[in-house]
C-alpha atoms as a PDB file:
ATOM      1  CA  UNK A   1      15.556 -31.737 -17.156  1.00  0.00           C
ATOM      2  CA  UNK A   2      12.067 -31.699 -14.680  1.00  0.00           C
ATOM      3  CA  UNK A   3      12.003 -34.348 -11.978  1.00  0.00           C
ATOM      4  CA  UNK A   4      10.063 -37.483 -12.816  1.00  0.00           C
ATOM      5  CA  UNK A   5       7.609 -38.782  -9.544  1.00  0.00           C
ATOM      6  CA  UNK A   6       6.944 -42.157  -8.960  1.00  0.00           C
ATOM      7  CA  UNK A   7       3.503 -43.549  -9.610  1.00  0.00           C
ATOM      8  CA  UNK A   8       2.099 -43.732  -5.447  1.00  0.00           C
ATOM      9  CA  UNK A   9      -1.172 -44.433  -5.943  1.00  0.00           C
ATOM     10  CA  UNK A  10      -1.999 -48.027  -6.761  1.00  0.00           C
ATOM     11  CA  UNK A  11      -5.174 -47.607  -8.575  1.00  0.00           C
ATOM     12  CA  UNK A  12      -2.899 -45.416 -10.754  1.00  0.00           C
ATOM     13  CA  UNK A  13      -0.876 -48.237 -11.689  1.00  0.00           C
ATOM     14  CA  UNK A  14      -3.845 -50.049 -12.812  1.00  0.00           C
ATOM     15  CA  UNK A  15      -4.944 -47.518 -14.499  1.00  0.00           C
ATOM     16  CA  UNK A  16      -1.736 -47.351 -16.641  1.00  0.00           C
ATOM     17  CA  UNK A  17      -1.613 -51.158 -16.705  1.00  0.00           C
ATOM     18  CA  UNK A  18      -4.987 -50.698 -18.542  1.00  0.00           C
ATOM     19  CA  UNK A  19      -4.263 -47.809 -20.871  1.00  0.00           C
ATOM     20  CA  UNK A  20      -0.902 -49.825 -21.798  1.00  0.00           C
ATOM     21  CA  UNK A  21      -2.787 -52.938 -22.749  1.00  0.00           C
ATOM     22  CA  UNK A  22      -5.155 -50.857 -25.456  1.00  0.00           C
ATOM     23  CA  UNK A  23      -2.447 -49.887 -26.391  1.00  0.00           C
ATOM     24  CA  UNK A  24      -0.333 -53.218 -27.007  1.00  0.00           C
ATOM     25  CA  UNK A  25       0.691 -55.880 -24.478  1.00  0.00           C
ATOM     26  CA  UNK A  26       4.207 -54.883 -25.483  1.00  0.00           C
ATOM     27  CA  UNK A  27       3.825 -51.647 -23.682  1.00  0.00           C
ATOM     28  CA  UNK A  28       1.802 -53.336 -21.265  1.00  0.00           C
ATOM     29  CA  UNK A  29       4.757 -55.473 -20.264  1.00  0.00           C
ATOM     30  CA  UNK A  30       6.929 -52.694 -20.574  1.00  0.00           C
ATOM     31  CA  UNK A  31       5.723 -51.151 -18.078  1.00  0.00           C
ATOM     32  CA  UNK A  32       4.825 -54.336 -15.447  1.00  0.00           C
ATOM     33  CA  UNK A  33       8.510 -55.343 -15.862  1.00  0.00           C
ATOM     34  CA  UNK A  34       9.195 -51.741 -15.168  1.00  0.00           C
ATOM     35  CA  UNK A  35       7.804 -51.293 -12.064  1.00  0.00           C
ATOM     36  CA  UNK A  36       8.069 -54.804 -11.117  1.00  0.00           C
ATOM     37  CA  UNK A  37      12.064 -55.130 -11.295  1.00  0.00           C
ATOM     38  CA  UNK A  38      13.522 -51.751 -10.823  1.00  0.00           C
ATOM     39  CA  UNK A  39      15.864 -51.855 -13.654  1.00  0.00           C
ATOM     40  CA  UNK A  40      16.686 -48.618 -15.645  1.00  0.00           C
ATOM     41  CA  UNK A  41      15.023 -48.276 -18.977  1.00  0.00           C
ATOM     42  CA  UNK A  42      18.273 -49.120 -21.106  1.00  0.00           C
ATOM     43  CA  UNK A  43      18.551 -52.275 -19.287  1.00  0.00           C
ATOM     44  CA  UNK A  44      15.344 -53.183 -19.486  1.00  0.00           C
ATOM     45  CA  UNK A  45      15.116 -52.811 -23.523  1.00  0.00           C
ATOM     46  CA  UNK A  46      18.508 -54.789 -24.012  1.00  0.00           C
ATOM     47  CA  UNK A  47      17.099 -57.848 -22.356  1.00  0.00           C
ATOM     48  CA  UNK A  48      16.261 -60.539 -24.624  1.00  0.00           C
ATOM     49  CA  UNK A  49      13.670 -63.530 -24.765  1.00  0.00           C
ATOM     50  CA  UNK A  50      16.816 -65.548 -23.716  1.00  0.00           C
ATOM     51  CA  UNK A  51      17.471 -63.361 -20.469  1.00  0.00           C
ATOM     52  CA  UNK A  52      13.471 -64.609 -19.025  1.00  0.00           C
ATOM     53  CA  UNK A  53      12.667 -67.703 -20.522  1.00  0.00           C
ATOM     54  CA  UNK A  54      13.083 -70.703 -17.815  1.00  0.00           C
ATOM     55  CA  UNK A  55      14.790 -68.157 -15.772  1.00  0.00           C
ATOM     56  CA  UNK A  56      14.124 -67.723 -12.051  1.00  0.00           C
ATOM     57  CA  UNK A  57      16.487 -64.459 -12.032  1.00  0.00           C
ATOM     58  CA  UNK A  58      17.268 -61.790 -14.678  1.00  0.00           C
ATOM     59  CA  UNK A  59      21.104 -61.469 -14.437  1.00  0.00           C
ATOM     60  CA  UNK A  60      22.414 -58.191 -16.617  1.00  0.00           C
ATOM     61  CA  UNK A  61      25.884 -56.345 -16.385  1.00  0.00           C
ATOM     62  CA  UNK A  62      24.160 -52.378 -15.788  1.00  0.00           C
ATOM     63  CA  UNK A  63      25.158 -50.176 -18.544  1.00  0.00           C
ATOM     64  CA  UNK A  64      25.317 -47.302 -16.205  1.00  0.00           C
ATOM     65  CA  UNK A  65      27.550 -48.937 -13.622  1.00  0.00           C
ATOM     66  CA  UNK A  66      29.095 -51.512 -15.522  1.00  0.00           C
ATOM     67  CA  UNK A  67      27.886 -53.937 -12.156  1.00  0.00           C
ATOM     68  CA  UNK A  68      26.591 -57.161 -12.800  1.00  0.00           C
ATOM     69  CA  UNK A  69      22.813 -57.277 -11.260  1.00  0.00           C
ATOM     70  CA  UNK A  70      20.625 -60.443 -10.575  1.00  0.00           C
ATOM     71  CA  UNK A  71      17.033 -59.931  -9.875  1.00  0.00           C
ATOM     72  CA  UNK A  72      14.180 -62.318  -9.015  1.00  0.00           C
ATOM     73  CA  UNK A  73      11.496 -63.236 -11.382  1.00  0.00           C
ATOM     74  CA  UNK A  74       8.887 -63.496  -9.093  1.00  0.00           C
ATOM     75  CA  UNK A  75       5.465 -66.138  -9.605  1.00  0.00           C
ATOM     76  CA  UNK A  76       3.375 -63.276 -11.312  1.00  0.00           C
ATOM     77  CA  UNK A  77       6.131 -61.813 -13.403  1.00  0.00           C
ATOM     78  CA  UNK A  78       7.044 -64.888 -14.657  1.00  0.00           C
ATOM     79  CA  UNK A  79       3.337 -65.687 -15.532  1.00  0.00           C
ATOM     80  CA  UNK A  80       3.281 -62.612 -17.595  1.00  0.00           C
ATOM     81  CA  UNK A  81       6.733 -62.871 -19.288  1.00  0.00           C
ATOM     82  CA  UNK A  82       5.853 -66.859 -20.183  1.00  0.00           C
ATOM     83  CA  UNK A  83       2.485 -65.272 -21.892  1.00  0.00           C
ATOM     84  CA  UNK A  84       4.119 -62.718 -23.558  1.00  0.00           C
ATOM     85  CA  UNK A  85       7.211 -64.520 -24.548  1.00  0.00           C
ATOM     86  CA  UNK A  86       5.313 -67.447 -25.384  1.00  0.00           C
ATOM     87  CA  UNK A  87       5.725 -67.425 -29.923  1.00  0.00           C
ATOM     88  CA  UNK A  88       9.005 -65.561 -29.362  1.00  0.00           C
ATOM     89  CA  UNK A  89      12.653 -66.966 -29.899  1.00  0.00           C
ATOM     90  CA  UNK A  90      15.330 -66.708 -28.133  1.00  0.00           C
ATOM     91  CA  UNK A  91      17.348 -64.390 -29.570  1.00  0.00           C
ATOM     92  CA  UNK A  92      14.375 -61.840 -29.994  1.00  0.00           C
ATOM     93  CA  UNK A  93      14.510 -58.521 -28.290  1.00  0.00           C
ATOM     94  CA  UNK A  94      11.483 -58.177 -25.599  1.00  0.00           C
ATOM     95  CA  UNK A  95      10.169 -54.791 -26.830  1.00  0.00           C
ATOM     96  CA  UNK A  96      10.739 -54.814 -30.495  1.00  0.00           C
ATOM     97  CA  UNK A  97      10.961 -51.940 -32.531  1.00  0.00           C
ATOM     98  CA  UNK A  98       8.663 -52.217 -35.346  1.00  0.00           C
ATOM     99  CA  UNK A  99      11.730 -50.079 -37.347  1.00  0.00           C
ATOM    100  CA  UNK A 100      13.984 -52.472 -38.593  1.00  0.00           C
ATOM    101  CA  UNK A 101      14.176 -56.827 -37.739  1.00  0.00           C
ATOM    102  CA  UNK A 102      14.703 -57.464 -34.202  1.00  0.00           C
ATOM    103  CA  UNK A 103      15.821 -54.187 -33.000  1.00  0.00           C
ATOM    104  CA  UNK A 104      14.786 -52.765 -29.422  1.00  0.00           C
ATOM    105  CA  UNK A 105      12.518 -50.132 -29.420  1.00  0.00           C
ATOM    106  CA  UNK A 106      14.354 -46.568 -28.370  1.00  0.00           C
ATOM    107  CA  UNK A 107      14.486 -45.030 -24.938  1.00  0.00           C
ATOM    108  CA  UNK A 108      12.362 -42.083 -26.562  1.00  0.00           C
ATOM    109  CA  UNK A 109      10.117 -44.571 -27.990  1.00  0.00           C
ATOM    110  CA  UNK A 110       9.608 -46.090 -24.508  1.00  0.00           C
ATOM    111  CA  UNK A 111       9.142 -42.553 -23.246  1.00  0.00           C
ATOM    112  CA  UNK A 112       6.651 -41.414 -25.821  1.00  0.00           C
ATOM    113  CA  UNK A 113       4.450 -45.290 -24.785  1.00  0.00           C
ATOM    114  CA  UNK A 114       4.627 -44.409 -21.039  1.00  0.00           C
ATOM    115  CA  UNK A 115       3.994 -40.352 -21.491  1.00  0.00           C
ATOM    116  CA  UNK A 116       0.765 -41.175 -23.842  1.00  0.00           C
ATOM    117  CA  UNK A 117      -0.769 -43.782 -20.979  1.00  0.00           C
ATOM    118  CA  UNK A 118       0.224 -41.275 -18.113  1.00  0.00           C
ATOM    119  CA  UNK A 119      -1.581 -38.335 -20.006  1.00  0.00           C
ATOM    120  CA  UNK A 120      -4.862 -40.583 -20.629  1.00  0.00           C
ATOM    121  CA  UNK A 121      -5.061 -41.397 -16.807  1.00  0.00           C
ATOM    122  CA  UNK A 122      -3.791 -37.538 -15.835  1.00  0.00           C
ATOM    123  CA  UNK A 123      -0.603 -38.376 -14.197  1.00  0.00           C
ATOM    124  CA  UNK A 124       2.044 -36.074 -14.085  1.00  0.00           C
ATOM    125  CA  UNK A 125       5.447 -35.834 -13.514  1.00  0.00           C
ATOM    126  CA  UNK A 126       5.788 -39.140 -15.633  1.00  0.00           C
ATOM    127  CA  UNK A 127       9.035 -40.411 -17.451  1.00  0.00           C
ATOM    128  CA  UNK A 128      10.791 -44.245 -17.829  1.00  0.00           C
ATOM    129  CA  UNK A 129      12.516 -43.437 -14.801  1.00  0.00           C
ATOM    130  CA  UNK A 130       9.193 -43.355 -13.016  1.00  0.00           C
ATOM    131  CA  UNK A 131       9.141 -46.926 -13.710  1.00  0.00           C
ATOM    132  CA  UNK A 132      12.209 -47.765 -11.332  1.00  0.00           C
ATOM    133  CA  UNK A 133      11.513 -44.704  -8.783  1.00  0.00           C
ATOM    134  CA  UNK A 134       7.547 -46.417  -8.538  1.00  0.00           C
ATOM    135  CA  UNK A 135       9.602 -50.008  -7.593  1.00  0.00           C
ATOM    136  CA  UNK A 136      11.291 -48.460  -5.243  1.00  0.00           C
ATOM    137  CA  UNK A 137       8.592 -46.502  -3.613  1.00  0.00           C
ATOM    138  CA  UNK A 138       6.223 -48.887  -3.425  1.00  0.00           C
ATOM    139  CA  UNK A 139       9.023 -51.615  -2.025  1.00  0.00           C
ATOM    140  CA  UNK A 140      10.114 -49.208   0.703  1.00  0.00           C
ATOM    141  CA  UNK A 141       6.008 -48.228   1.543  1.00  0.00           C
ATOM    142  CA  UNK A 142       5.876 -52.204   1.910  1.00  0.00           C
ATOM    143  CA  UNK A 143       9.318 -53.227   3.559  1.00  0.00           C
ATOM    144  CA  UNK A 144      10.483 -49.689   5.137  1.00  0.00           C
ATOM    145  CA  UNK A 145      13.924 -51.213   4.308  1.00  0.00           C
ATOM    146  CA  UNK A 146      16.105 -48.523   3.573  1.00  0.00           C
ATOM    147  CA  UNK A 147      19.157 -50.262   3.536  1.00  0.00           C
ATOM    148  CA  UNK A 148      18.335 -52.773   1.261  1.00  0.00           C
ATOM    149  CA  UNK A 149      16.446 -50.298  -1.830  1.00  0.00           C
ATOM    150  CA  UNK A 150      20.011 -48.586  -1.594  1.00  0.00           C
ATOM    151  CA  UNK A 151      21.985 -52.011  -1.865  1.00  0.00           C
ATOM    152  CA  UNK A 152      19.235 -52.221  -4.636  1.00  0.00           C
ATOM    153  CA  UNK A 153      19.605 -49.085  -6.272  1.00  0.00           C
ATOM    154  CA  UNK A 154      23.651 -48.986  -6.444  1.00  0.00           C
ATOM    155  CA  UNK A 155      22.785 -45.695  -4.701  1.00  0.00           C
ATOM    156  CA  UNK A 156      25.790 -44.373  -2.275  1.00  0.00           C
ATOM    157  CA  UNK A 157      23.708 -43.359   0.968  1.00  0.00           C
ATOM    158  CA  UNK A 158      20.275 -43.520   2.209  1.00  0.00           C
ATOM    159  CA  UNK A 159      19.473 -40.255   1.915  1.00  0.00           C
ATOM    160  CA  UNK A 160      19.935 -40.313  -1.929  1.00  0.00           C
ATOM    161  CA  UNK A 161      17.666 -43.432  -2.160  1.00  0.00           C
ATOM    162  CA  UNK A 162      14.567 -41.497  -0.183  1.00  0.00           C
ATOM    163  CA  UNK A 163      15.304 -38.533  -2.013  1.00  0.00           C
ATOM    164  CA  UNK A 164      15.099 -40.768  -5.511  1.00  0.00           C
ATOM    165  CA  UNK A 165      11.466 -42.166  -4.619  1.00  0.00           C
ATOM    166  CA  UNK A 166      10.006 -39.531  -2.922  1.00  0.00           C
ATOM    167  CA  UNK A 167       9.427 -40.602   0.513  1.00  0.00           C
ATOM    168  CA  UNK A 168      11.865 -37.245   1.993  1.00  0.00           C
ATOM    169  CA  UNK A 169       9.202 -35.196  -0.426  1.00  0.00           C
ATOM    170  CA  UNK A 170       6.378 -37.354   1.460  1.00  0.00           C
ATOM    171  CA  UNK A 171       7.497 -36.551   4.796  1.00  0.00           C
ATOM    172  CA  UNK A 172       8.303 -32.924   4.132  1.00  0.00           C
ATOM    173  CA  UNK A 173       4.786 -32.470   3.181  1.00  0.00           C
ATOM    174  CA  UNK A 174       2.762 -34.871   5.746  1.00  0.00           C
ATOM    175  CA  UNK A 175       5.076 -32.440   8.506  1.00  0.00           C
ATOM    176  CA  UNK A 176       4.243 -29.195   6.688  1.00  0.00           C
ATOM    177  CA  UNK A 177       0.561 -30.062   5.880  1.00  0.00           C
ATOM    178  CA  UNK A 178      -0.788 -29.528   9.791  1.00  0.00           C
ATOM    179  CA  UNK A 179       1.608 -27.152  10.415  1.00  0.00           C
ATOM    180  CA  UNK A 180       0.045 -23.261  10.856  1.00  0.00           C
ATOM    181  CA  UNK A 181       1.259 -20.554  13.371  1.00  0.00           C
END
């Protein structure tokens, strides 16, 4: 399996927001709550209308952990879940497959959206995870709080949580780049 990247570069994830929204605010959304929460791609396409609507936190039990997680909806997120969600009912999944009534779409399905946007805007290196590893990367450029990405992350030590978004990669390279005997 290759190693997904995160997205760095911020008109990047514009870029993609764009591309997305062509495509269908449902993979526009996909994506924003992506990269705006941090949650793994199988949590993210079990939540329900239900989970977001007059919610100030997403609360899920992770399926890869089995930990319960509760994560802020912040101002702008929840402007863009109320549009979305907005002639939805409750019990609705948020990204609806359009195989079957009310079924999620599929974690290939959610690959195949995010690889098509990342190949019209020539990013590489793209997969759902880059979704979580892009929160994280971005988060850490903003807070430098290493500690708190790991708490975050479920991850064990710090070094696995630079290693996950790319800032030990980063550093190995900004070291190397000057670097000529």
């Amino acid at each position: 399996m290759k190693k997904v990247e995160p997205i760095r570069d911020k008109d990047k994830i514009e870029e993609m927001k764009t591309e997305l929204l062509k495509q269908s605010y449902r993979n526009y959304m996909l994506f924003v709550i992506g990269i705006n929460t941090g949650l793994r791609i199988g949590d993210i396409l079990e939540l329900k209308v239900e989970d977001v609507r007059n919610e100030t936190h997403i609360e899920i039990k992770e399926q890869k952990t089995g930990k319960t997680k509760t994560f802020l909806i912040n101002s702008k997120l929840k402007s863009d879940l109320d549009k979305y969600i907005k002639n939805m009912n409750d019990w609705e999944y948020l990204f609806q497959s359009q195989k079957g009534d009310n079924k999620p779409i599929s974690r290939v399905q959610a690959y195949r959206v995010l690889k098509k946007g990342a190949d019209k805007v020539g990013l590489k290196k793209i997969g759902t995870h880059s979704l979580r590893k892009t929160f994280g990367y971005h988060h850490y450029k903003l807070h430098k709080d290493v500690a708190l990405l790991q708490d975050l992350f479920n991850h064990s030590a710090p070094s696995i949580t630079l290693d996950y978004i790319g800032i030990n990669q980063d550093i190995m390279d900004k070291t190397i780049e000057n670097f000529y005997l």
